[in-house]
N, C-alpha and C. Protein backbone atom coordinates (compact mmCIF):
# COMPACT_ATOMS: atom_id res chain seq x y z
N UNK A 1 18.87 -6.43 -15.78
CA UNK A 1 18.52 -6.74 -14.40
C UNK A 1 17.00 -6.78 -14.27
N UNK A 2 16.60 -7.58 -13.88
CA UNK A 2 15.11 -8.28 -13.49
C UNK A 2 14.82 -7.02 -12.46
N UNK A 3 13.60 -6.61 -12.50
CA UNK A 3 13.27 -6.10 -11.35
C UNK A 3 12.17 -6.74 -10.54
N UNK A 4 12.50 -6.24 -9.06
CA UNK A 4 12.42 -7.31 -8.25
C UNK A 4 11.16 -5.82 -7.01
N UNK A 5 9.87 -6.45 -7.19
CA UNK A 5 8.68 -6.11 -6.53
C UNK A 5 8.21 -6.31 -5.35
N UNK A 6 8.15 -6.30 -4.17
CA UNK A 6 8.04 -6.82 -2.91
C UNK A 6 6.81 -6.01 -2.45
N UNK A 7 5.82 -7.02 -1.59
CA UNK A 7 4.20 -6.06 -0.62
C UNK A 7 4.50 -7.31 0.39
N UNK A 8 4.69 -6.21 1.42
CA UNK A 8 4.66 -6.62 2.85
C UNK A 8 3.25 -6.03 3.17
N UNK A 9 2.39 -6.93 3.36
CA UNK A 9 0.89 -6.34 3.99
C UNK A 9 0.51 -7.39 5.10
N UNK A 10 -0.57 -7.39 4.87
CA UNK A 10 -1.65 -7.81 6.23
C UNK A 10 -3.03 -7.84 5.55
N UNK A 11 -3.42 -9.78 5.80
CA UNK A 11 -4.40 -10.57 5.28
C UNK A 11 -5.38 -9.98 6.24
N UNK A 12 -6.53 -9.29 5.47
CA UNK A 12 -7.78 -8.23 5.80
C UNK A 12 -7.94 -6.89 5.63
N UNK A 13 -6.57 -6.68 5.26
CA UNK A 13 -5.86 -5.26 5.30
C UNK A 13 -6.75 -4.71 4.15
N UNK A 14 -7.77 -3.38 4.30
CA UNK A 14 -8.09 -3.19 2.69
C UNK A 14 -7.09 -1.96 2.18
N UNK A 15 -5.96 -1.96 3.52
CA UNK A 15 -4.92 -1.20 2.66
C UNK A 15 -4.22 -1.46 2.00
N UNK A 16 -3.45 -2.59 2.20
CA UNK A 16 -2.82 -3.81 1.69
C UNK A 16 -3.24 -4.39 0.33
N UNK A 17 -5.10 -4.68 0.24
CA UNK A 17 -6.20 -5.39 -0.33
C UNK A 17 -5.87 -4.20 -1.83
N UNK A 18 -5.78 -2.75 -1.41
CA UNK A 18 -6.04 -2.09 -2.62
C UNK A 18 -4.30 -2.29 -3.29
N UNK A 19 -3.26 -2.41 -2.83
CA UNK A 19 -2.39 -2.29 -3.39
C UNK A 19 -1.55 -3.97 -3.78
N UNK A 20 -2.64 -4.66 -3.50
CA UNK A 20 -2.61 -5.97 -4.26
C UNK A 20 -3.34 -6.00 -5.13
N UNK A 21 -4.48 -5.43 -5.45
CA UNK A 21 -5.04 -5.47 -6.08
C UNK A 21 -4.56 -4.76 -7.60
N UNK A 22 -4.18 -3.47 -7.14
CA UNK A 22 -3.87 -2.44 -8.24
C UNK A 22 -2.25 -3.10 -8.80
N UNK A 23 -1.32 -4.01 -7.99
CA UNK A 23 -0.69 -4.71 -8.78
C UNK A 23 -0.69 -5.84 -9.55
N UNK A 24 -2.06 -6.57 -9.24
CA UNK A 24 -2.71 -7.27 -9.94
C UNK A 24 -3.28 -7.06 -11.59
N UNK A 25 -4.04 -5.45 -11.47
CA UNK A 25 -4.41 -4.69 -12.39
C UNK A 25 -3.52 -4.65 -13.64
N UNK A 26 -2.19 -4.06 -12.69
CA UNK A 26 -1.15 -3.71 -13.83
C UNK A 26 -0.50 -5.03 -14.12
N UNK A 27 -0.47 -6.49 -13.85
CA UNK A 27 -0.06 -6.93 -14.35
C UNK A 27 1.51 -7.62 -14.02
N UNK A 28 2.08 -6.60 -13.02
CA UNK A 28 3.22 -6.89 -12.12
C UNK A 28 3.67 -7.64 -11.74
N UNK A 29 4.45 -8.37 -11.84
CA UNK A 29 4.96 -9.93 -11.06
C UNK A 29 5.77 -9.16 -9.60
N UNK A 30 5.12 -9.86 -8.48
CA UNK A 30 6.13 -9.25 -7.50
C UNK A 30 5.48 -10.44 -6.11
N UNK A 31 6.44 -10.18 -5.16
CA UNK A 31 6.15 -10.97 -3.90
C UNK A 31 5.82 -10.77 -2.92
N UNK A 32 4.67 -11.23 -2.52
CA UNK A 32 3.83 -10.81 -0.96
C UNK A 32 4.34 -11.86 -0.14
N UNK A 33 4.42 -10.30 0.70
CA UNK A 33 4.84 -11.18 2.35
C UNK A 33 4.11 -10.79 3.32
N UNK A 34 3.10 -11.48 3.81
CA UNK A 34 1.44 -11.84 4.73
C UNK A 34 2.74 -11.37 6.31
N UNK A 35 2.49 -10.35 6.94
CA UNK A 35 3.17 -9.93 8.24
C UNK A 35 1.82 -9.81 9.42
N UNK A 36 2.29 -10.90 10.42
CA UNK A 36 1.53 -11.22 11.62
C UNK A 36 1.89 -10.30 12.82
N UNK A 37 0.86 -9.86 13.30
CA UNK A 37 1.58 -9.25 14.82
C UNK A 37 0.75 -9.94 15.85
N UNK A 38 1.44 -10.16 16.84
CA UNK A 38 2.79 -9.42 16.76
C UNK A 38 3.88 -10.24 16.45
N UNK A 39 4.76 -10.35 15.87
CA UNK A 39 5.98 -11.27 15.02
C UNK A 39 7.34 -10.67 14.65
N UNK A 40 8.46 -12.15 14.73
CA UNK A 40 9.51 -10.92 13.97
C UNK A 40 9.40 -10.47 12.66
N UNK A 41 8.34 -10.81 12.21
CA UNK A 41 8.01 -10.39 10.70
C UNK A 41 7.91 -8.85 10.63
N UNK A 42 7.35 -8.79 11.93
CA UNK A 42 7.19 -6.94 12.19
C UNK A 42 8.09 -5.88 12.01
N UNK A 43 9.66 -6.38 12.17
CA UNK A 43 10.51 -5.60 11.83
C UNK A 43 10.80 -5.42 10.43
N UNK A 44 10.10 -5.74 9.39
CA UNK A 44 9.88 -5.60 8.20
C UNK A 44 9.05 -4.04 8.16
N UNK A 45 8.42 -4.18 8.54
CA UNK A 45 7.59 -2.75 8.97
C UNK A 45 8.09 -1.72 9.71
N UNK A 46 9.26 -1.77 10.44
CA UNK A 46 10.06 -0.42 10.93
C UNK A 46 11.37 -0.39 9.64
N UNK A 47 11.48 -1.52 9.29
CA UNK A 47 12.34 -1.21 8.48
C UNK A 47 12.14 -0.10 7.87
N UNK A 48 11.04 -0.68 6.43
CA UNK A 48 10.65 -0.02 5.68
C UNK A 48 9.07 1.20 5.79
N UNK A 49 9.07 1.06 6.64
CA UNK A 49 8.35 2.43 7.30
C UNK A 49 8.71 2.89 8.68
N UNK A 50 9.71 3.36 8.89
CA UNK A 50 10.05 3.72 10.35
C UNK A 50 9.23 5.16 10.38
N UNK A 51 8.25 5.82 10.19
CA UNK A 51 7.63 6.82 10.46
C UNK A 51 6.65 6.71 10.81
N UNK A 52 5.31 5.86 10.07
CA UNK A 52 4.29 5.17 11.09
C UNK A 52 4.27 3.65 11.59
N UNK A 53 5.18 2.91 11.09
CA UNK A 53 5.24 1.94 11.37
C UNK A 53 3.26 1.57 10.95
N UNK A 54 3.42 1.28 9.95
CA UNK A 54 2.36 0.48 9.59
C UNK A 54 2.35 -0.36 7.99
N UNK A 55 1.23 -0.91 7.64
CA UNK A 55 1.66 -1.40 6.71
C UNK A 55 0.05 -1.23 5.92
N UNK A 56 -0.09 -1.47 4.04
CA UNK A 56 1.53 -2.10 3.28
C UNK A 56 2.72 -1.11 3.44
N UNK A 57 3.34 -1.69 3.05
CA UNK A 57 4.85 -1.17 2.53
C UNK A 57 5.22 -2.02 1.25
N UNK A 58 5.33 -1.26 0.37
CA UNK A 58 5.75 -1.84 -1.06
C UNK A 58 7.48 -1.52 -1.35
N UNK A 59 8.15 -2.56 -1.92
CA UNK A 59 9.44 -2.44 -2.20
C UNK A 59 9.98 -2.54 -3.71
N UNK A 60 10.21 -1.61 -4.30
CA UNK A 60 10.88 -1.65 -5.72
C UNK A 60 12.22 -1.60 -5.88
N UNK A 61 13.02 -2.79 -6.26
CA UNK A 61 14.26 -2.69 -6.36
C UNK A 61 14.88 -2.03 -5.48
N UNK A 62 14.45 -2.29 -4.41
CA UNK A 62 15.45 -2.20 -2.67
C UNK A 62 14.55 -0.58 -2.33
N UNK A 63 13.80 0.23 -2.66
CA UNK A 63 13.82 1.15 -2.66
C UNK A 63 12.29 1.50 -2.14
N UNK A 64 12.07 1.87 -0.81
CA UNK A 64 10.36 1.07 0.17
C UNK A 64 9.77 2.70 -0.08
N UNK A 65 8.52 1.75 -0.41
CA UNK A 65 7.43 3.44 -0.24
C UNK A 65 6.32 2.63 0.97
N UNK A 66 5.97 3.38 1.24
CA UNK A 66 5.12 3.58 2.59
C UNK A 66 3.34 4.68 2.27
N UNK A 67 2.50 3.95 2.79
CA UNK A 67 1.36 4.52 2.30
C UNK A 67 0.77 4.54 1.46
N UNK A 68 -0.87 3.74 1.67
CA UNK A 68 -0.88 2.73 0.11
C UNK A 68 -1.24 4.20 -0.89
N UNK A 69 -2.05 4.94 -0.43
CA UNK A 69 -2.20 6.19 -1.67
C UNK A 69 -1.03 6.42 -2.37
N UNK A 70 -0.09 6.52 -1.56
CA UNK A 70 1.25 7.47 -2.29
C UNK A 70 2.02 5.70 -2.90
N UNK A 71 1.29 4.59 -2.14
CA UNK A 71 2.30 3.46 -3.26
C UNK A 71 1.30 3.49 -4.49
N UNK A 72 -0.27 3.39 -4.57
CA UNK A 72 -1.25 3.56 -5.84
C UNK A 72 -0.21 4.49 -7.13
N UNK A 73 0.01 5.64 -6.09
CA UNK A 73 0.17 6.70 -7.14
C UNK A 73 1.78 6.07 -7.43
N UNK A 74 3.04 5.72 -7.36
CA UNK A 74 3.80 5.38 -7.61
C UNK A 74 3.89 4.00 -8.52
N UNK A 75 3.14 2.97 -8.34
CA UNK A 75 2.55 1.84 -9.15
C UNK A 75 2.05 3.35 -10.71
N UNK A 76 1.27 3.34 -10.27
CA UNK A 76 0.73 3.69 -11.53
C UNK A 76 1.28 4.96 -12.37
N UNK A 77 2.18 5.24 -12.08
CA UNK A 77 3.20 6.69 -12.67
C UNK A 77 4.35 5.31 -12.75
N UNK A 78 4.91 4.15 -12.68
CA UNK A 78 5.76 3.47 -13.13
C UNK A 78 5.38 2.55 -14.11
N UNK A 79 4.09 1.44 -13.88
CA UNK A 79 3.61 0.91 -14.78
C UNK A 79 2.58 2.11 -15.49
N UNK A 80 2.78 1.95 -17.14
CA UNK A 80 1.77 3.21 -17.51
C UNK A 80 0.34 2.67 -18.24
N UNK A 81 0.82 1.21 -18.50
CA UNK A 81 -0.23 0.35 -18.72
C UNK A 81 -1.94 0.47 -17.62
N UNK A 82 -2.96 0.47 -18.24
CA UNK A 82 -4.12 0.70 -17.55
C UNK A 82 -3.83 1.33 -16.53
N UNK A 83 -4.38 2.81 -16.71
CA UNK A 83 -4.31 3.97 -15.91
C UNK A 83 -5.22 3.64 -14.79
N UNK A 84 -4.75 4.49 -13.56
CA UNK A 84 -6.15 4.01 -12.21
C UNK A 84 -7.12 5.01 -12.54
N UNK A 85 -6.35 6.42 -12.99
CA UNK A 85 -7.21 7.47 -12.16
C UNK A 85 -7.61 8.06 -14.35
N UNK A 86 -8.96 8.78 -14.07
CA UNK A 86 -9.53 9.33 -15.22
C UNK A 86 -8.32 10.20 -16.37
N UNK A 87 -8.35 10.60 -17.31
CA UNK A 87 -7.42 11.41 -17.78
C UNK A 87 -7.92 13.05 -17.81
N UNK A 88 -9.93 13.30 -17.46
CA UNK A 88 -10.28 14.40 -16.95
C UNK A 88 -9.74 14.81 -15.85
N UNK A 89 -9.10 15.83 -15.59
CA UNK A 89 -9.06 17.05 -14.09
C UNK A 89 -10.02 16.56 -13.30
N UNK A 90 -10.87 17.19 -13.45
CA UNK A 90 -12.08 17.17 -12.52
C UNK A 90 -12.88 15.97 -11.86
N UNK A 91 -12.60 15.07 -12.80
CA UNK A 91 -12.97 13.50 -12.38
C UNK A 91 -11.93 12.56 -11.86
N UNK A 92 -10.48 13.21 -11.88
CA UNK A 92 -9.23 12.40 -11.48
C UNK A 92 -9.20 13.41 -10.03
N UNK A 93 -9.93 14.53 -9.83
CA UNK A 93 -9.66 15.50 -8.32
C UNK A 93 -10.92 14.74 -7.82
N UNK A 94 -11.98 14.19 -8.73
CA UNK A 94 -13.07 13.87 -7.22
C UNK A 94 -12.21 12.00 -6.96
N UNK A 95 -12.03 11.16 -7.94
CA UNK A 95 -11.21 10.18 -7.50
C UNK A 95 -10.64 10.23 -6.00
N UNK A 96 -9.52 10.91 -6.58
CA UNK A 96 -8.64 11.02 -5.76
C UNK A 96 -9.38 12.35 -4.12
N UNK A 97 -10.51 12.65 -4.32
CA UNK A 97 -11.61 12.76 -3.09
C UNK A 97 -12.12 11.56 -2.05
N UNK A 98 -12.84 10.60 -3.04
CA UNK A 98 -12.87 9.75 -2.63
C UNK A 98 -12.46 8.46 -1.61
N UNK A 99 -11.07 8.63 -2.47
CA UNK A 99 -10.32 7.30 -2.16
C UNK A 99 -9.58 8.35 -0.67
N UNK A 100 -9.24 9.35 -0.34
CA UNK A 100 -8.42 9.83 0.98
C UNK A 100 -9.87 10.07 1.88
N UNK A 101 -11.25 10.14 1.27
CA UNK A 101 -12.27 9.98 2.25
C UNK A 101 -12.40 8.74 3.14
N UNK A 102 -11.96 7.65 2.22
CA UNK A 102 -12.34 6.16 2.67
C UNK A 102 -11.31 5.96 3.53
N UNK A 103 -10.01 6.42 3.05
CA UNK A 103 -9.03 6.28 4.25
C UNK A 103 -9.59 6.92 5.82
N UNK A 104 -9.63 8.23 5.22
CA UNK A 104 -10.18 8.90 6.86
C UNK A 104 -10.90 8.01 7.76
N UNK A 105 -11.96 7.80 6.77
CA UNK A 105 -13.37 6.91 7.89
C UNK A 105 -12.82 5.51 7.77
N UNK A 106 -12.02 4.95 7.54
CA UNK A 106 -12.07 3.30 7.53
C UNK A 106 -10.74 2.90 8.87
N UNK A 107 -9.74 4.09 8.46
CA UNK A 107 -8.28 4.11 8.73
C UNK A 107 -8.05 3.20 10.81
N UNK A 108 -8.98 4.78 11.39
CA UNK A 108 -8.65 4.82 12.73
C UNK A 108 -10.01 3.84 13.29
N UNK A 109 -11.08 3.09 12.49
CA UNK A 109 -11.81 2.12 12.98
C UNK A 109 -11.19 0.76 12.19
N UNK A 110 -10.15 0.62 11.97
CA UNK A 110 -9.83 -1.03 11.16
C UNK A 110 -9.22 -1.47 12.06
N UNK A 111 -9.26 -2.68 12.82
CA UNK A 111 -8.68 -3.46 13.54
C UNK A 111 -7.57 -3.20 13.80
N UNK A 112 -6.97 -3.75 12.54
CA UNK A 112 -5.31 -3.89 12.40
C UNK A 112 -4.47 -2.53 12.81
N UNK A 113 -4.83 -1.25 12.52
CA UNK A 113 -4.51 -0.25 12.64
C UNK A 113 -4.27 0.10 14.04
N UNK A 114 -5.76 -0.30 14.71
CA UNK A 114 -5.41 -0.16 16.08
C UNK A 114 -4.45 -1.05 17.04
N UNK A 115 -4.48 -2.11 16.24
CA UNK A 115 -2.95 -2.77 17.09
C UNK A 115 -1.72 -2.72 16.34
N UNK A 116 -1.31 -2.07 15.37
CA UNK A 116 0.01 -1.54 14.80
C UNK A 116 0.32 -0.24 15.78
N UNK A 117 -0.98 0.76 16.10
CA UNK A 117 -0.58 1.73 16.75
C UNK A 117 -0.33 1.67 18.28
N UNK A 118 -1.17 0.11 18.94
CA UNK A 118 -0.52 0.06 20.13
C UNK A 118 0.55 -0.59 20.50
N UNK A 119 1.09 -1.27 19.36
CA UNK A 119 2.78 -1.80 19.48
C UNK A 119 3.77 -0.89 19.45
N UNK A 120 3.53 0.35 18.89
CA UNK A 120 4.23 1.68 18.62
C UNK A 120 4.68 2.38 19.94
């Protein structure tokens, strides 16, 4: 059985942007689906994230993760090909510093965010 990859994101999204990207990295064959709001495309996004309703949302063989950190870290603990994060401790804990800093400060000033949360 073929497995079958799905990213429901949003064109500007650099949440979206990193987890196209990092399936790019690995090499992944899978299918993006560009979701407009407000649209019925949107119910793609309660589907598979009915908790914040936001997006990406990545789909592996029917099975949706939500939140691009926790989809990064799932991409890359499935494909083992080109690692994201260092194989040092200490340089894979400031990484992973980093990248939930950029979320903080980017998250609640990105456009898109603020109108996913006022459709909510």
């Amino acid at each position: 059985m073929a497995e079958e990859v799905k990213l429901y994101g949003a064109w500007g999204s650099p949440f979206s942007n990193r987890v196209d990207i990092a399936l790019r990295l690995k090499g992944v064959d899978y299918k993006y689906f560009d979701v407009e709001f407000p649209s019925n495309s949107a119910s793609s996004i309660i589907k598979y994230n009915p908790v914040y309703k936001t997006l990406p949302d990545f789909v592996h063989n029917e099975s949706p993760t939500a939140e691009s950190l926790v989809i990064l870290e799932y991409i890359d603990e499935t494909w083992k090909d080109h690692p994201f994060l260092p194989q040092d401790l200490y340089k894979r804990a400031q990484a992973r510093f980093w990248a939930r800093f950029i979320d903080d400060k980017v998250k609640d000033s990105h456009p898109l965010h603020t109108l996913v949360m006022s459709l909510s």
